[in-house]
Structure formats: C-alpha cells, structure tokens
C-alpha atoms as a PDB file:
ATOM      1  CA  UNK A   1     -24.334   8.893 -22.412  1.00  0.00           C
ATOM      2  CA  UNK A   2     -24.806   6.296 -19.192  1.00  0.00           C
ATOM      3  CA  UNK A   3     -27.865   7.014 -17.487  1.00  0.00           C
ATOM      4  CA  UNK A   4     -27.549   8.094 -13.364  1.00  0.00           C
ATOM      5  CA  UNK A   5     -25.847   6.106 -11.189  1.00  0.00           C
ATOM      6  CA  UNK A   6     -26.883   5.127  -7.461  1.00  0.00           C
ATOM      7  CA  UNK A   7     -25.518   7.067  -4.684  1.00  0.00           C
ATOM      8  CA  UNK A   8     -23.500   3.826  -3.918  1.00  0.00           C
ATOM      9  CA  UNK A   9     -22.117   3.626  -7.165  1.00  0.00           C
ATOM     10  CA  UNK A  10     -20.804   7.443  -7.124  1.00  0.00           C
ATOM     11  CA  UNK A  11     -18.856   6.665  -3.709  1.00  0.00           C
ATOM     12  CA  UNK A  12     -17.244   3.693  -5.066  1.00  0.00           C
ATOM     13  CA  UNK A  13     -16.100   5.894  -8.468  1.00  0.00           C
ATOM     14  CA  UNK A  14     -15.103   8.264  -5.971  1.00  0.00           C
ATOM     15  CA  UNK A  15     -13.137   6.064  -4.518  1.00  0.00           C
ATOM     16  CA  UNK A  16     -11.421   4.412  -7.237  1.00  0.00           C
ATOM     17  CA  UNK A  17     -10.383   8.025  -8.359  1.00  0.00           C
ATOM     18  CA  UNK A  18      -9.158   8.458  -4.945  1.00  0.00           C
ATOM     19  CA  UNK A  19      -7.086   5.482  -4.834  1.00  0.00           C
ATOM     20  CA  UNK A  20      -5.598   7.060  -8.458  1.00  0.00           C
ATOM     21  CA  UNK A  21      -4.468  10.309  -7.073  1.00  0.00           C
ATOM     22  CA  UNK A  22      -2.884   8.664  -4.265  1.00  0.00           C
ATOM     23  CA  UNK A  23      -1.086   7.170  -6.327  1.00  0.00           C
ATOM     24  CA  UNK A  24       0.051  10.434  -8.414  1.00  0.00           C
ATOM     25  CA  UNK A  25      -2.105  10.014 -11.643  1.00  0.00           C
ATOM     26  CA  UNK A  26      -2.828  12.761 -13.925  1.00  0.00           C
ATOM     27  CA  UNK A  27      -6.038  14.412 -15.041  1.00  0.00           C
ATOM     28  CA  UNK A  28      -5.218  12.745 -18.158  1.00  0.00           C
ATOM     29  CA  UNK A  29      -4.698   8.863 -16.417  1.00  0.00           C
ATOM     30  CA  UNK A  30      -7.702   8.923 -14.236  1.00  0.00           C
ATOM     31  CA  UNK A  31     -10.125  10.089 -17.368  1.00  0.00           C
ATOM     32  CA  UNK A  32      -8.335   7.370 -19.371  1.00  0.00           C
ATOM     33  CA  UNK A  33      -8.807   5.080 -16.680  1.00  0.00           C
ATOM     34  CA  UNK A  34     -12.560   5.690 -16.021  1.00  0.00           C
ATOM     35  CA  UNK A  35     -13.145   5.332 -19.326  1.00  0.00           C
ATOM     36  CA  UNK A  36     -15.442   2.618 -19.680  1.00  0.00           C
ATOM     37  CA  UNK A  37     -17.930   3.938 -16.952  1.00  0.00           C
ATOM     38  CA  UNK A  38     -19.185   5.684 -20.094  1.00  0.00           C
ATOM     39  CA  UNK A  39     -19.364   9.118 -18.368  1.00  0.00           C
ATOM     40  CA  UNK A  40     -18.516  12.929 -19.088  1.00  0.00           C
ATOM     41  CA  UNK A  41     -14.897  13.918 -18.930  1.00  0.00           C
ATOM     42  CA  UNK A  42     -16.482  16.611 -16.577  1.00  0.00           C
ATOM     43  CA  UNK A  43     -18.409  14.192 -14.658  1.00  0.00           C
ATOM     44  CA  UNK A  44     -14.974  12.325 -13.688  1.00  0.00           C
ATOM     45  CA  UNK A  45     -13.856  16.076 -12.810  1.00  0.00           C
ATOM     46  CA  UNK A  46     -16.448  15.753 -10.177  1.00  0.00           C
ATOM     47  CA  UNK A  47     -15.408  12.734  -9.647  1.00  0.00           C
ATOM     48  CA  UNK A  48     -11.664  14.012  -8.946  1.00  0.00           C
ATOM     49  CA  UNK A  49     -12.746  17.260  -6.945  1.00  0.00           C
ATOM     50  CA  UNK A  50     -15.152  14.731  -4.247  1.00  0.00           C
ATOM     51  CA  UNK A  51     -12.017  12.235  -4.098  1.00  0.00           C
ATOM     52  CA  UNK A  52      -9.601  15.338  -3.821  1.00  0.00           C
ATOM     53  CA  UNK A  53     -11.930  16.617  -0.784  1.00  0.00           C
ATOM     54  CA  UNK A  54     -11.485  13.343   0.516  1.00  0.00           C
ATOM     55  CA  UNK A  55      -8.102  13.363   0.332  1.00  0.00           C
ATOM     56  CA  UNK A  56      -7.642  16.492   1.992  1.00  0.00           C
ATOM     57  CA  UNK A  57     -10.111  15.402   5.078  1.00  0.00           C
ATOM     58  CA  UNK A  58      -7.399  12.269   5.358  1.00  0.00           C
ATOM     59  CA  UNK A  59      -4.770  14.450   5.817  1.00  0.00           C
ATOM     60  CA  UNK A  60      -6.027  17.275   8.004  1.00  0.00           C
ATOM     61  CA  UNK A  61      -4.911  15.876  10.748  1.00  0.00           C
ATOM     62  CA  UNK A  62      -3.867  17.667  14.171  1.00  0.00           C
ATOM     63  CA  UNK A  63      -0.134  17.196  15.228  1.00  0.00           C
ATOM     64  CA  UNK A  64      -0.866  15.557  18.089  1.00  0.00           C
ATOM     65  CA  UNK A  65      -3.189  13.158  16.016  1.00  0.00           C
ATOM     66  CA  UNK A  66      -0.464  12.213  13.804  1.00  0.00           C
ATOM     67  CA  UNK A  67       2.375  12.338  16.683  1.00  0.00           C
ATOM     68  CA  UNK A  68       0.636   9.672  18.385  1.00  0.00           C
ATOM     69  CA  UNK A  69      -0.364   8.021  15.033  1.00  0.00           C
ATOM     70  CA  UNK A  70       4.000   8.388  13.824  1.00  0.00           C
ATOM     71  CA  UNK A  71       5.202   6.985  17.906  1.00  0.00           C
ATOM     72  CA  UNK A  72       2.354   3.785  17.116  1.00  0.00           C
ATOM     73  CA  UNK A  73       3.928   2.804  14.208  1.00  0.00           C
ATOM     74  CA  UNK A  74       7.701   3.416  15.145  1.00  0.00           C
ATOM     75  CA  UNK A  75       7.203   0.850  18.121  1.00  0.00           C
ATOM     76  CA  UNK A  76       5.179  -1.907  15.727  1.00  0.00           C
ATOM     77  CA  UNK A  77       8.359  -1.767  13.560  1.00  0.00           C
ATOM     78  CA  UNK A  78      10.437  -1.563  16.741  1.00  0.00           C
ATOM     79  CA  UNK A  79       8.488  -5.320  18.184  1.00  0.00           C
ATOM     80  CA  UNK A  80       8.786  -6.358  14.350  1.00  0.00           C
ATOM     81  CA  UNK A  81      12.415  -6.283  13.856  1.00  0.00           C
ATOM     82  CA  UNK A  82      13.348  -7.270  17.875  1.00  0.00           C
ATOM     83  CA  UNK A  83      10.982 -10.534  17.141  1.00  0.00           C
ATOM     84  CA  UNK A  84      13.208 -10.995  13.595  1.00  0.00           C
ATOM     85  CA  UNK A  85      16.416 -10.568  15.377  1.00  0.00           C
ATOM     86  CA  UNK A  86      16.668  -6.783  13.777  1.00  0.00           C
ATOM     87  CA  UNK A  87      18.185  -5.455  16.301  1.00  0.00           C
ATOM     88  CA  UNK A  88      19.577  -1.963  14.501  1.00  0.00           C
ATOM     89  CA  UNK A  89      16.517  -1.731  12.940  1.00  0.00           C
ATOM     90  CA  UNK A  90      14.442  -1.752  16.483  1.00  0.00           C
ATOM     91  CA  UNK A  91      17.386   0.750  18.030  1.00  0.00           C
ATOM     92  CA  UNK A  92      16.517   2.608  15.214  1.00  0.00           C
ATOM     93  CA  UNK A  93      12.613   2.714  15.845  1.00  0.00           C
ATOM     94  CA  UNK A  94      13.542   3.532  19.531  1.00  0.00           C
ATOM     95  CA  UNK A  95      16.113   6.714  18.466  1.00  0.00           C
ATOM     96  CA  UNK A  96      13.411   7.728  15.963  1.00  0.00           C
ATOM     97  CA  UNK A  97      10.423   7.398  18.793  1.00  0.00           C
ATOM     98  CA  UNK A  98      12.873   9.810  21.066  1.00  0.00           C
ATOM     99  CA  UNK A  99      13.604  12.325  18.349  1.00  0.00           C
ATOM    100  CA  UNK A 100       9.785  12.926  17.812  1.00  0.00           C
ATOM    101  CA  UNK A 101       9.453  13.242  21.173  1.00  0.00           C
ATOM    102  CA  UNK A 102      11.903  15.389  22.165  1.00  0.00           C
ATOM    103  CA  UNK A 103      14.712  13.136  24.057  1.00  0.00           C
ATOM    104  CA  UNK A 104      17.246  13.383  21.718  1.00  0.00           C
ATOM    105  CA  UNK A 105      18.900  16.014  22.904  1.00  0.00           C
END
C-alpha cells in the first residue's frame, strides 16, 4: 500500500486519468495503466469519478459559448488554407461559418 499523496500529486493522477478517458479507455486500461502508482483499484475509481467530473465541467458549455468557440475555429482554418493556396478548403470554412449561423438558407 503507497502511503498519501500531496494534493498536487492527486490533480496530476487526476489528470492523467483524464487525458485516458478522453481518449476512450476502459475501467480496465486506466487501472492497468495506473498501475505502478501502487494504489487501490478503488482509489483509481476516485481517481476516474474526479477526472469524469472534470470532464463533464469541459463540456457543459452554453450554445452560445461553443457557437462562438465552433465560428473561431472555422475562420483559423478558413486564413490557414487561403495562406496555403486551399482555396475549397477556405470556401468550405466560409459555407460552414454561414450554416452555423443561419445564412444558408
């Protein structure tokens, strides 16, 4: 059994777990993963449910929120591809950007 960890030490394993569920590990994979922080299989579950709150803060998000944040990156792929000579690929941005907002019809 590891002895306690530091507060800073719990929010990077609570990281690391969340960067494994964002990436669509099991139960299973993260405890196998974790393995040599010599802890509990139920102290990774605490692990998982903090990283899964986490995870659900990230995406409670309000529509406008993400509108804005969708629109922002539409038009840095829309400079991207004009600057590399993309030009579908920026006409595309710019038809996507209208959709979302509404002037596509």
């Amino acid at each position: 059994m590891a002895g306690r960890v530091t507060k800073a030490e719990s929010t990077l394993r609570t990281q690391e777990v969340y960067g494994y569920l964002s990436h669509g590990y099991s139960r299973a994979q993260i405890i196998q993963s974790c393995s040599d922080w010599g802890v509990s299989d139920r102290q990774i579950d605490t692990y998982i449910l903090h990283a899964r709150q986490l995870l659900e803060e990230d995406c409670n998000v309000a529509r406008p929120a993400y509108l804005a944040e969708l629109l922002q990156r539409l038009r840095t792929y829309e400079i991207a591809a004009a600057k590399r000579g993309q030009y579908q690929v920026a006409v595309n941005s710019a038809t996507q950007q209208a959709k979302l907002i509404g002037l596509d019809t």
